[in-house]
C-alpha atoms as a PDB file:
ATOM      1  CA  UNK A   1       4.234 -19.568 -75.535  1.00  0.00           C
ATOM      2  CA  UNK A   2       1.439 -21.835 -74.974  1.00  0.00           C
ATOM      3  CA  UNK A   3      -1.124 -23.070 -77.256  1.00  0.00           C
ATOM      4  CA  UNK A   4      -3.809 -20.313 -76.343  1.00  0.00           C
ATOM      5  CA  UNK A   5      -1.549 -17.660 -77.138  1.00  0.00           C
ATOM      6  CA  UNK A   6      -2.370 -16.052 -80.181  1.00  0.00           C
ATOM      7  CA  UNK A   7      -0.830 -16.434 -84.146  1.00  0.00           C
ATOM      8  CA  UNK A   8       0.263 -12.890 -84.505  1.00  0.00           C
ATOM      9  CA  UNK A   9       1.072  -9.797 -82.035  1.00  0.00           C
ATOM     10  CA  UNK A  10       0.387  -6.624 -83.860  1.00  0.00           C
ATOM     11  CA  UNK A  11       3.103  -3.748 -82.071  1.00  0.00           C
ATOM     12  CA  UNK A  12       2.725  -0.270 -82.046  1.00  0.00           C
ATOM     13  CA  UNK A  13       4.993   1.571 -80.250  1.00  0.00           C
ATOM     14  CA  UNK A  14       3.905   5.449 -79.240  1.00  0.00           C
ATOM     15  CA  UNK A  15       5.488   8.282 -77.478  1.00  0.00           C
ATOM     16  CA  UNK A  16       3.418  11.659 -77.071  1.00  0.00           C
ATOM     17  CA  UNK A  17       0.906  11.354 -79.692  1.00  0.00           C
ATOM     18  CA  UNK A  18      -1.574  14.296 -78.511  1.00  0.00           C
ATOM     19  CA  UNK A  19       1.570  16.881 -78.434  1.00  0.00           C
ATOM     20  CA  UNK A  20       2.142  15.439 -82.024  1.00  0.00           C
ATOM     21  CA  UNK A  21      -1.332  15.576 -83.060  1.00  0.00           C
ATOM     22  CA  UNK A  22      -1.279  12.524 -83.795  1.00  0.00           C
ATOM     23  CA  UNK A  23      -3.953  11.556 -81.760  1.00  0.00           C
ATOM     24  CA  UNK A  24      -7.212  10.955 -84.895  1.00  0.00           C
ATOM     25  CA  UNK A  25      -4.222   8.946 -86.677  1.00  0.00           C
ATOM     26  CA  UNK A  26      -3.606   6.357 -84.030  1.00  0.00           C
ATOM     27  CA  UNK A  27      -7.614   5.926 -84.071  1.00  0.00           C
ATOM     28  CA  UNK A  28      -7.595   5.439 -86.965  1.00  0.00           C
ATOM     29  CA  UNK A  29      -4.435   2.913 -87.050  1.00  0.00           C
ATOM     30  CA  UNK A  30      -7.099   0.874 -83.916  1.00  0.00           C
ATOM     31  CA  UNK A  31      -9.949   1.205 -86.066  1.00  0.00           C
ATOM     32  CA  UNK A  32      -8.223  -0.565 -89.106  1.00  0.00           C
ATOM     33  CA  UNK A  33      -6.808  -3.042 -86.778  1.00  0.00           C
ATOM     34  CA  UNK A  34      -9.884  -3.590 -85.165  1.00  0.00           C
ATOM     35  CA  UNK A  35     -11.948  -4.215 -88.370  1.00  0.00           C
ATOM     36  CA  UNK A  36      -9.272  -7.273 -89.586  1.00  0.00           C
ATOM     37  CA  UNK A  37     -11.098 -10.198 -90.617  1.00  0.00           C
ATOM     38  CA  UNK A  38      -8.141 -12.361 -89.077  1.00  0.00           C
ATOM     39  CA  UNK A  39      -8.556 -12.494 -85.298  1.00  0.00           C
ATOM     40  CA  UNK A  40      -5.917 -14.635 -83.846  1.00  0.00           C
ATOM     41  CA  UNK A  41      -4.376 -11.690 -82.886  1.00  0.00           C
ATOM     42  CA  UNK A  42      -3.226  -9.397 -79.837  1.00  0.00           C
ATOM     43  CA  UNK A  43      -2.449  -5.845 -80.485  1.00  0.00           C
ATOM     44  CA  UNK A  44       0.163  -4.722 -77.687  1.00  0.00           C
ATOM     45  CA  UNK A  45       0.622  -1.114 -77.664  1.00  0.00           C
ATOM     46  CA  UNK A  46       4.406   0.208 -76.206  1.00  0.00           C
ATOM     47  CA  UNK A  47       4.288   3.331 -74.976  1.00  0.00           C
ATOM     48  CA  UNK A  48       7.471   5.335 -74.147  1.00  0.00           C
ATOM     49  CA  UNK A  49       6.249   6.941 -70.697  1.00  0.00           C
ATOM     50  CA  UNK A  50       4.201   9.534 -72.629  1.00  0.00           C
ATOM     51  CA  UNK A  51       3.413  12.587 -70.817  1.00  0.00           C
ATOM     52  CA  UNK A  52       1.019  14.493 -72.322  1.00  0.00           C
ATOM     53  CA  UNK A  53      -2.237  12.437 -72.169  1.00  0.00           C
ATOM     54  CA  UNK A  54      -1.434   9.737 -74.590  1.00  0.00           C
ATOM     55  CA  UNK A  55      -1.581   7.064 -72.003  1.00  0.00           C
ATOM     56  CA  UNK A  56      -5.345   7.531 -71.361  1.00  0.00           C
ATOM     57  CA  UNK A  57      -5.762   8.098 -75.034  1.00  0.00           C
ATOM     58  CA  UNK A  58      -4.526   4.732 -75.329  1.00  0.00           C
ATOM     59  CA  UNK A  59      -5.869   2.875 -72.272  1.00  0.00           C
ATOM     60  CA  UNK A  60      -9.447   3.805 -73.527  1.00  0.00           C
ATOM     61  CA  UNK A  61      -8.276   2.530 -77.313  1.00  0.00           C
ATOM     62  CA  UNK A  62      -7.536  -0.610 -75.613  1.00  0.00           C
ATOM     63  CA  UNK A  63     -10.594  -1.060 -73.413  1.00  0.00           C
ATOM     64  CA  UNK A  64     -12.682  -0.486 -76.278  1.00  0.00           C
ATOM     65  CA  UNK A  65     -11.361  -3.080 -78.778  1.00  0.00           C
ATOM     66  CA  UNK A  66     -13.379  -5.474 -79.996  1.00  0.00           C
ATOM     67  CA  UNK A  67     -14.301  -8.232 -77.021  1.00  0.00           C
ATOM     68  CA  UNK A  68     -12.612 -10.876 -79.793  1.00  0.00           C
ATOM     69  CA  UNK A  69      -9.621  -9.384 -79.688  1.00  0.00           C
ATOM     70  CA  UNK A  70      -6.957  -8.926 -77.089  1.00  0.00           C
ATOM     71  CA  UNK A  71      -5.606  -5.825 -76.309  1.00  0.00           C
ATOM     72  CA  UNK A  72      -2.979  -4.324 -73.889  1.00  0.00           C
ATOM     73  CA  UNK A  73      -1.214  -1.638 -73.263  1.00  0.00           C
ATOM     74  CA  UNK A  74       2.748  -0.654 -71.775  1.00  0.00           C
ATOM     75  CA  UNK A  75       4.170   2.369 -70.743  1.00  0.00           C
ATOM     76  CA  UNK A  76       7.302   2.605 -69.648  1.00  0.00           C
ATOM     77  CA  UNK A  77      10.543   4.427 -70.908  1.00  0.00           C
ATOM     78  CA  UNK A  78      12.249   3.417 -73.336  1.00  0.00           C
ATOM     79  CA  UNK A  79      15.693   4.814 -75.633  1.00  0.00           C
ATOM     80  CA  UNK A  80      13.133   5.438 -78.120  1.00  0.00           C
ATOM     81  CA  UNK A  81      11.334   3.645 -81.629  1.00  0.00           C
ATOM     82  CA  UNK A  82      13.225   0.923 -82.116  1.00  0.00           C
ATOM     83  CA  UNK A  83      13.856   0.214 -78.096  1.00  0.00           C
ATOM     84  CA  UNK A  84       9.853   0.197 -77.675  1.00  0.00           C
ATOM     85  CA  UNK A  85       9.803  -2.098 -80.592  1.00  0.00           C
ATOM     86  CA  UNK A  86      12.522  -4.205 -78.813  1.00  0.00           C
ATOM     87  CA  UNK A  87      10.618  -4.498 -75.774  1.00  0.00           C
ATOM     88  CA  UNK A  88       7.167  -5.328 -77.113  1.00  0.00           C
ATOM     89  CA  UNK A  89       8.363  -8.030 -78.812  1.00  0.00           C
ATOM     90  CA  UNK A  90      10.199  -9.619 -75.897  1.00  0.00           C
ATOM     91  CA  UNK A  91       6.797  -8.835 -74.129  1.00  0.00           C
ATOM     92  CA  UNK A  92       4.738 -10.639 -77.502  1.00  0.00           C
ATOM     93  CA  UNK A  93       2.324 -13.408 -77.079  1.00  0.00           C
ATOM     94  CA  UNK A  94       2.053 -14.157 -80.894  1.00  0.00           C
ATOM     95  CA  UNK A  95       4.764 -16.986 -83.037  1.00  0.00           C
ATOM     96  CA  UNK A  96       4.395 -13.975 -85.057  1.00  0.00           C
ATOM     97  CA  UNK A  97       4.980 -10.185 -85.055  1.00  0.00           C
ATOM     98  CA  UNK A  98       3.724  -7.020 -86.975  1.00  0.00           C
ATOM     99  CA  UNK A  99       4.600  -3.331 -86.369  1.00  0.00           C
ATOM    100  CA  UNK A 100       1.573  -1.016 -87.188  1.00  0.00           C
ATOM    101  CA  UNK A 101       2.892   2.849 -86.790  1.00  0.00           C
ATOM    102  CA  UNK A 102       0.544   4.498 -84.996  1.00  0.00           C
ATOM    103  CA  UNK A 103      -0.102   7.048 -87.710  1.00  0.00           C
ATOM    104  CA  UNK A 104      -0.548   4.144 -90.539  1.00  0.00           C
ATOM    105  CA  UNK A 105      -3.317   1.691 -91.715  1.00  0.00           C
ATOM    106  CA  UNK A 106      -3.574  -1.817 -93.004  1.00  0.00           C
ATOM    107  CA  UNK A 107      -4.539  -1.278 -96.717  1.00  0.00           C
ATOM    108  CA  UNK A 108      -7.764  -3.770 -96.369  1.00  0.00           C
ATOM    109  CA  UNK A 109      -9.708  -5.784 -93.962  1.00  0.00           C
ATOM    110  CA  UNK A 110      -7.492  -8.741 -95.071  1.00  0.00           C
ATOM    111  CA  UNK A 111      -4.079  -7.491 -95.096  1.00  0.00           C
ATOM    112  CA  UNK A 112      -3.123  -9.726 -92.020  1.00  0.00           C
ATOM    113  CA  UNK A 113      -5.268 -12.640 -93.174  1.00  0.00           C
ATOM    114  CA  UNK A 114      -2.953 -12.812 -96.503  1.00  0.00           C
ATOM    115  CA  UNK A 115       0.095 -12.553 -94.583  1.00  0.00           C
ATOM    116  CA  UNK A 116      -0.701 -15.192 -91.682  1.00  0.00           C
ATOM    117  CA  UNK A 117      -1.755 -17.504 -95.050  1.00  0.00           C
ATOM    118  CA  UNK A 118       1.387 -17.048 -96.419  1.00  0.00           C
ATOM    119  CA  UNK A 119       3.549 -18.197 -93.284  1.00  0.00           C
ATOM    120  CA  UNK A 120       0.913 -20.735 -93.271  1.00  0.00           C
ATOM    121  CA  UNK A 121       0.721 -21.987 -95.632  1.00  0.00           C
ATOM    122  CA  UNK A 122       5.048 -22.283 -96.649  1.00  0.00           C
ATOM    123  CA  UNK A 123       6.411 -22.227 -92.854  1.00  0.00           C
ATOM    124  CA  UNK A 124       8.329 -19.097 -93.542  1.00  0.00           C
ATOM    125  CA  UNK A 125      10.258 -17.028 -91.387  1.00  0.00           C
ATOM    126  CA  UNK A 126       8.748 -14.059 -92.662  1.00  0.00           C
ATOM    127  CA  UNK A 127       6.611 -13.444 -95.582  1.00  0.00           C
ATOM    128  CA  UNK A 128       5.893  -9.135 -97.015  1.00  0.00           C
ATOM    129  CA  UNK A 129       3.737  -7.264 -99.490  1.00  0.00           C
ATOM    130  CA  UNK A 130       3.612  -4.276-101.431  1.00  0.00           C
ATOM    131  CA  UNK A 131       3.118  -1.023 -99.392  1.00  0.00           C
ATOM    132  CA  UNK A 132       0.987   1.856-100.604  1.00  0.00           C
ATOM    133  CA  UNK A 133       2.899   5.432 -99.772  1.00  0.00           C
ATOM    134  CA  UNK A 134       0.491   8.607 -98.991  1.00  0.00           C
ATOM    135  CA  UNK A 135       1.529  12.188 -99.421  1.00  0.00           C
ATOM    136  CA  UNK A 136      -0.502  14.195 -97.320  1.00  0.00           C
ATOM    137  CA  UNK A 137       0.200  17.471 -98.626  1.00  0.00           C
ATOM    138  CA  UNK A 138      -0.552  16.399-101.931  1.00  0.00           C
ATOM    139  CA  UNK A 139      -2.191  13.209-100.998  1.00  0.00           C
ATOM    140  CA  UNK A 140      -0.469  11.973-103.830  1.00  0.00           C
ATOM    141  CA  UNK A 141      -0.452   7.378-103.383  1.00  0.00           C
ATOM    142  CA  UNK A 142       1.950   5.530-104.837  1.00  0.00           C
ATOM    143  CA  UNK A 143       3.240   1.565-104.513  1.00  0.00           C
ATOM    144  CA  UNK A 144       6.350   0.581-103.069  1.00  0.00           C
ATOM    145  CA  UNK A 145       6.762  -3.271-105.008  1.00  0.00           C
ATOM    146  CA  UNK A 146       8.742  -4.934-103.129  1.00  0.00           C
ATOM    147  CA  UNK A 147      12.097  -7.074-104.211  1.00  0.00           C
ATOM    148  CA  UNK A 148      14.168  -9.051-102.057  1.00  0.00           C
ATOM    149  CA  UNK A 149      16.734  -9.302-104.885  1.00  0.00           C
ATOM    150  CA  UNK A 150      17.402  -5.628-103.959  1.00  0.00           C
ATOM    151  CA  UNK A 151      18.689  -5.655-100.652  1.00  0.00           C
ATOM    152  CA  UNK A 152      22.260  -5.324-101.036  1.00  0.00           C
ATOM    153  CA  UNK A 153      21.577  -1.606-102.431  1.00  0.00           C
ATOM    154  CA  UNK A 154      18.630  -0.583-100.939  1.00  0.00           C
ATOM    155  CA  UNK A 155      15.397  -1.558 -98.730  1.00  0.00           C
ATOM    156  CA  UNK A 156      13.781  -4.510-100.366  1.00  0.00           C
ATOM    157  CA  UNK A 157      10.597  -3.757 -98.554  1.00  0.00           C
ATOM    158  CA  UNK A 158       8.629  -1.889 -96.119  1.00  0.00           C
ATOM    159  CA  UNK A 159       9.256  -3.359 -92.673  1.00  0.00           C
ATOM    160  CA  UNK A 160       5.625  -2.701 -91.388  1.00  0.00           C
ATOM    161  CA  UNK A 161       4.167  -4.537 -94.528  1.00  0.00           C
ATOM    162  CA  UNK A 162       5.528  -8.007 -92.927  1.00  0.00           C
ATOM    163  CA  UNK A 163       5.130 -11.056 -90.740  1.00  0.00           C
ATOM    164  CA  UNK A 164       8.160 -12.166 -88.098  1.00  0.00           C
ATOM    165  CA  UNK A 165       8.712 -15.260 -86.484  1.00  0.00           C
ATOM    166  CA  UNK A 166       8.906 -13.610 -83.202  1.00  0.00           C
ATOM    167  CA  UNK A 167      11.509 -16.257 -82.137  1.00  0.00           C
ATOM    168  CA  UNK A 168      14.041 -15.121 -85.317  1.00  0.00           C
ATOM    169  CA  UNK A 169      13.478 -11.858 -84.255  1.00  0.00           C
ATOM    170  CA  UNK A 170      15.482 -13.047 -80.914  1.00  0.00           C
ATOM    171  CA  UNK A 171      17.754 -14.872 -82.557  1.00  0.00           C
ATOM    172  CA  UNK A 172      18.948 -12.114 -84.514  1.00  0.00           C
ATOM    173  CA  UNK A 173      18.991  -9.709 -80.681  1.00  0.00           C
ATOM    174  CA  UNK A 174      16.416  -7.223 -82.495  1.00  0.00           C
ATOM    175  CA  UNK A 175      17.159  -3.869 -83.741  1.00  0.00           C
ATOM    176  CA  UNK A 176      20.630  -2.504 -83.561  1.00  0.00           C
ATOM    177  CA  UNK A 177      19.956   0.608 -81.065  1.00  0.00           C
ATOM    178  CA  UNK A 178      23.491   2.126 -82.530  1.00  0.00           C
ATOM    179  CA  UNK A 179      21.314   2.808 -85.610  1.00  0.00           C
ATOM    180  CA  UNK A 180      18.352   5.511 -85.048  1.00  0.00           C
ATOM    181  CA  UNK A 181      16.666   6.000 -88.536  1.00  0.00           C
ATOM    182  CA  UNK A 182      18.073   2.590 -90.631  1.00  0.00           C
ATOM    183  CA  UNK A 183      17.821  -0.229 -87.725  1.00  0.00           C
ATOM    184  CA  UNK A 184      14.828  -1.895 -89.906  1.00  0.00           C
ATOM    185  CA  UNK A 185      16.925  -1.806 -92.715  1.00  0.00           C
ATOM    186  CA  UNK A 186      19.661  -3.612 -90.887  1.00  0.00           C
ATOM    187  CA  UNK A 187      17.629  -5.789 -89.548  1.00  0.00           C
ATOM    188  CA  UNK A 188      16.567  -7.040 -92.932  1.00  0.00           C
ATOM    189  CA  UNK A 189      19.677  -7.459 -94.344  1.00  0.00           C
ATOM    190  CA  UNK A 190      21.016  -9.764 -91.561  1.00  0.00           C
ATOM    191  CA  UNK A 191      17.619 -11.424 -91.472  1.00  0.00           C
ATOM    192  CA  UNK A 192      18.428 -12.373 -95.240  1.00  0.00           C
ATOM    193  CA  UNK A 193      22.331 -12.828 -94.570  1.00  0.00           C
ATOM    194  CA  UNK A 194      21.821 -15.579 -91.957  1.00  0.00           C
ATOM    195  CA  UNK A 195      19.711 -17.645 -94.226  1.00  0.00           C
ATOM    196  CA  UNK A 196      16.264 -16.776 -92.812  1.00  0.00           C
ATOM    197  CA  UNK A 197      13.061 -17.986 -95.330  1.00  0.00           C
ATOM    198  CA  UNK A 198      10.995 -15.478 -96.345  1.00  0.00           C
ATOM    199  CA  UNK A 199       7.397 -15.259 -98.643  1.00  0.00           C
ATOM    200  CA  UNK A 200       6.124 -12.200-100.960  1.00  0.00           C
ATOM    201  CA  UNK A 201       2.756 -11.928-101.714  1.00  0.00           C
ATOM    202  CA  UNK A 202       1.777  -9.647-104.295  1.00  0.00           C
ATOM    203  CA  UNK A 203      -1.019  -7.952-102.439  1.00  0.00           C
ATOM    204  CA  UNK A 204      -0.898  -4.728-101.128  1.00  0.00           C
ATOM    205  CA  UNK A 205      -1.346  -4.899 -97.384  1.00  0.00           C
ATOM    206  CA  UNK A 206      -0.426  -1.364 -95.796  1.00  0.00           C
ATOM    207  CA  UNK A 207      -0.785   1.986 -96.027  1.00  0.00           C
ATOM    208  CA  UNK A 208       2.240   4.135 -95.096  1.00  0.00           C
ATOM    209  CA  UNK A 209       1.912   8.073 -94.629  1.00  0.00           C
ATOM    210  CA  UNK A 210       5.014   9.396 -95.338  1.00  0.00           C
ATOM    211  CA  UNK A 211       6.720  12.127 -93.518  1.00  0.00           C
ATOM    212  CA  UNK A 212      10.142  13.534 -91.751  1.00  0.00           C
ATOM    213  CA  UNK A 213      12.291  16.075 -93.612  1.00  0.00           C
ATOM    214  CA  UNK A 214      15.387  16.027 -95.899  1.00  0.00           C
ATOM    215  CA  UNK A 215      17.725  15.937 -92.730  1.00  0.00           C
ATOM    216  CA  UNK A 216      16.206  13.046 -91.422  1.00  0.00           C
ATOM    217  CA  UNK A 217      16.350  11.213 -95.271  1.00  0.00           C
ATOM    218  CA  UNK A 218      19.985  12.379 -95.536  1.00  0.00           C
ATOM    219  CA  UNK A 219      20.384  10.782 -91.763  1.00  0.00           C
ATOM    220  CA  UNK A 220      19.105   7.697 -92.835  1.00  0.00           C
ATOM    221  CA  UNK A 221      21.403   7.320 -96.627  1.00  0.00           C
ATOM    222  CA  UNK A 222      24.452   7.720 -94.422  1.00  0.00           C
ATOM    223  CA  UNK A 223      23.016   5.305 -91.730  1.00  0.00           C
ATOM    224  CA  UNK A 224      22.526   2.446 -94.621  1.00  0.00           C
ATOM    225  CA  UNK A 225      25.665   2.989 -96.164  1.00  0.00           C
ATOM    226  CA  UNK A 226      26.972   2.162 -93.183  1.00  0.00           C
ATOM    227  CA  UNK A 227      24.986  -0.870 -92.404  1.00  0.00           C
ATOM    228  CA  UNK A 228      25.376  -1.839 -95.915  1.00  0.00           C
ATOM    229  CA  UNK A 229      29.031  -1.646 -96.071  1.00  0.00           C
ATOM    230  CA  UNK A 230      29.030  -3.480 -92.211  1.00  0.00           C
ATOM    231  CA  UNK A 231      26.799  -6.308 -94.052  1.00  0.00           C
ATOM    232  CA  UNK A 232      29.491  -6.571 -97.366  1.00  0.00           C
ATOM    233  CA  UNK A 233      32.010  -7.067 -94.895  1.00  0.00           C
ATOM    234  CA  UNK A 234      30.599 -10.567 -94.332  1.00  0.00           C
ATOM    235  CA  UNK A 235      31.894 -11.855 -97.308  1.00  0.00           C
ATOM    236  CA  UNK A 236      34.052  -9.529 -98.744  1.00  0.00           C
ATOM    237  CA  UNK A 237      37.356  -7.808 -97.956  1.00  0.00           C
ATOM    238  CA  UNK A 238      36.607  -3.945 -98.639  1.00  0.00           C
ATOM    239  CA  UNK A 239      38.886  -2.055 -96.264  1.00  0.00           C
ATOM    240  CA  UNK A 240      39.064   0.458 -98.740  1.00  0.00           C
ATOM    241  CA  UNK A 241      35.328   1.075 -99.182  1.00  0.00           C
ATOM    242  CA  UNK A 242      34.068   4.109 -97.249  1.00  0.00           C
ATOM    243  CA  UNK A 243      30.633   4.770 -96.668  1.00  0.00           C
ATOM    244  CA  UNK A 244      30.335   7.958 -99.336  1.00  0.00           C
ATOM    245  CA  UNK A 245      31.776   5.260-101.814  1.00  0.00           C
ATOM    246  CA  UNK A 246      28.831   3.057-100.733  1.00  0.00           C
ATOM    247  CA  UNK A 247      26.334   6.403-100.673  1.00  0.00           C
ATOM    248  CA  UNK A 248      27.276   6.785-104.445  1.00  0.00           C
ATOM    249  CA  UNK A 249      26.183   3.331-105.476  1.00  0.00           C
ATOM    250  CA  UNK A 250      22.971   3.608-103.598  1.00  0.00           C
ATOM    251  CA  UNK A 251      22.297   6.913-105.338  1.00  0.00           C
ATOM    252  CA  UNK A 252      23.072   5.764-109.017  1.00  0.00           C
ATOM    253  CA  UNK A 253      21.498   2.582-107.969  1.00  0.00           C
ATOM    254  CA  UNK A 254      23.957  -0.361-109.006  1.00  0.00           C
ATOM    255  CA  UNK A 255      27.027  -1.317-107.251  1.00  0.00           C
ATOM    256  CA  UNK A 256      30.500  -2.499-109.335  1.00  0.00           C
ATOM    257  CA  UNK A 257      30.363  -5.340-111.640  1.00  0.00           C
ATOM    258  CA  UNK A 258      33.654  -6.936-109.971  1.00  0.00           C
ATOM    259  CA  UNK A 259      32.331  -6.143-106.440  1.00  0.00           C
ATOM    260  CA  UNK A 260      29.140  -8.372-107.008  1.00  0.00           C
ATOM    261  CA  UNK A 261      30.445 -11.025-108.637  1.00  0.00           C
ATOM    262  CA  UNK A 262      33.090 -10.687-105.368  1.00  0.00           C
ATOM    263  CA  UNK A 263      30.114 -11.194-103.232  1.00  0.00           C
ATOM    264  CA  UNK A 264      28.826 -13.874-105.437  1.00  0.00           C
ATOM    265  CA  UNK A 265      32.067 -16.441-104.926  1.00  0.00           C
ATOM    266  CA  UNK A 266      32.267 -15.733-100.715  1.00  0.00           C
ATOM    267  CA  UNK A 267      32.073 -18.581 -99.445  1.00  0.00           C
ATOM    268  CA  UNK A 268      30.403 -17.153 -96.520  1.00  0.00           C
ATOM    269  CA  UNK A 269      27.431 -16.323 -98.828  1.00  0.00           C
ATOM    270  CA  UNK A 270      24.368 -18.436 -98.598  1.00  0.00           C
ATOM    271  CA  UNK A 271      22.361 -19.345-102.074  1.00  0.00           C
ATOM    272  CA  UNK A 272      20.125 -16.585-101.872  1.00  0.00           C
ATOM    273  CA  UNK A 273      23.066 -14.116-101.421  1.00  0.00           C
ATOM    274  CA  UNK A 274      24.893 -15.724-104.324  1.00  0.00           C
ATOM    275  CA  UNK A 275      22.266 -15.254-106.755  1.00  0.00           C
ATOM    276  CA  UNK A 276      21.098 -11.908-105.413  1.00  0.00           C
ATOM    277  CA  UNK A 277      24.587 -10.843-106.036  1.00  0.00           C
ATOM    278  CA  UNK A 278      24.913 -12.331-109.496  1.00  0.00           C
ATOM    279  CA  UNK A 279      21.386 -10.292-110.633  1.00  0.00           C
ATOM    280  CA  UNK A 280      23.163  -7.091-109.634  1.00  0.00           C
ATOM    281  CA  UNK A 281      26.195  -7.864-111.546  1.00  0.00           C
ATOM    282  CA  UNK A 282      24.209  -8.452-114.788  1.00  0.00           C
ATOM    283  CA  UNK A 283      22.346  -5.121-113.972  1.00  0.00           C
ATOM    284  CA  UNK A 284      25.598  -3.284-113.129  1.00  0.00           C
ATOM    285  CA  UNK A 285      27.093  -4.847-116.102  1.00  0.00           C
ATOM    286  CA  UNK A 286      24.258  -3.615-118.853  1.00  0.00           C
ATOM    287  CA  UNK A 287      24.703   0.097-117.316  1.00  0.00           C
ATOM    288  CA  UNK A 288      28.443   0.136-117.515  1.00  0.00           C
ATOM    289  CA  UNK A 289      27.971  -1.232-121.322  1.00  0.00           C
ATOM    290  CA  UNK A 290      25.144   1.620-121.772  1.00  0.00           C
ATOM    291  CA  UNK A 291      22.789  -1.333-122.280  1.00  0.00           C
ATOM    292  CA  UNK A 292      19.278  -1.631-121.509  1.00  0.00           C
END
């Protein structure tokens, strides 16, 4: 890093967009980009060795960004999403790191203006908003709010809708590759396990279109239950805790009284951990008691 290099790297990572037809959504991912009203930005674009045409798609994306703004481009292959992500960040210019899907948008002009403010302005490690989620068969929108309090039970927000030091990113080695539809998910929860600072903003700052199929949703329950019963194991002795016991607290949404406040007394848990832990005890407690 030197002190030209930009604040923030902005990663999209692409594989075979025009066979996908994909091609008008990763325009219009650049053109939301593009029209930020924070510019001390790159946008580095890793593509997986695309072969049908994306590549000059791309190159002509990047030679006609804005002449404020940096843009480059990387195609090589890769083991897929969360590899390309891997590698564009150990390729990043920016203290800071974003990934922008190549289908999605930033919500507004100033999503990454609020989020570089909030790092800013509090020396976080990472700081996340609220996500809007468009159906586009029924282009139905909702808000995902985020909550960091609920990370032990499910994702506590949308990984695109957030800042990363790039340099905790490394600490923590990056994605887990063994996971291929829950890795962000993972990453969080060891992000917040190892003590890492983080800021919310209550802004909404992207705009995810939402997609896959039930396979790939029941793919990624099993995947967290996994990760989440790897992360419990940090401060809690649950040999007997499979992952479809940890599946059916995700899906009634509250783990076991007695297993939080477990969590709660590790000594291996930080302060944040502790009191996340003791806020899903009181929840689990009021269902158990049929309370509201």
């Amino acid at each position: 890093m030197t002190a030209t290099d930009p604040m923030v790297t902005v990663i999209t990572a692409t594989w075979n967009l025009i066979d996908a037809g994909r091609a008008d959504l990763v325009r219009g991912a650049a053109e939301s980009l593009f029209s930020q009203t924070f510019r001390d930005m790159e946008w580095l674009i890793q593509d997986g060795a695309s072969t049908d045409g994306t590549v000059d798609l791309l190159q002509d994306l990047v030679d006609h960004a804005p002449a404020d703004l940096s843009a480059r481009l990387i195609s090589e292959p890769d083991q897929g999403l969360y590899d390309a992500m891997n590698r564009a960040v150990a390729a990043a210019r920016g203290r800071y790191v974003l990934f922008l899907n190549s289908d999605d948008t930033f919500f507004g002009p100033d999503s990454l203006a609020l989020l570089a403010a909030a790092v800013n302005d509090t020396e976080a490690d990472f700081a996340y908003g609220q996500v809007e989620i468009a159906q586009p068969e029924t282009h139905d929108v909702s808000i995902w709010k985020a909550d960091l309090f609920r990370f032990l039970r499910t994702m506590p927000f949308g990984h695109n809708a957030a800042l990363y030091r790039r340099s905790m990113f490394l600490e923590l080695d990056g994605f887990d590759l063994s996971y291929k539809s829950a890795a962000d998910y993972d990453f969080i929860c060891r992000m917040i396990a190892d003590g890492y600072r983080g800021r919310a903003i209550s802004e909404t700052v992207y705009r995810f279109l939402l997609g896959g199929h039930s396979a790939e949703e029941a793919r990624d329950s099993h995947e967290s239950s996994t990760l989440l019963r790897n992360i419990y194991a940090r401060w809690v002795q649950a040999s007997g805790v499979t992952d479809d016991i940890v599946l059916s607290w995700m899906k009634r949404r509250y783990l076991p009284p007695l297993f939080c406040l477990r969590i709660a007394v590790s000594p291996n848990a930080n302060t944040f951990v502790r009191r996340t832990a003791l806020w899903e005890f009181y929840r689990a407690s009021k269902r158990v008691l049929g309370l509201k």
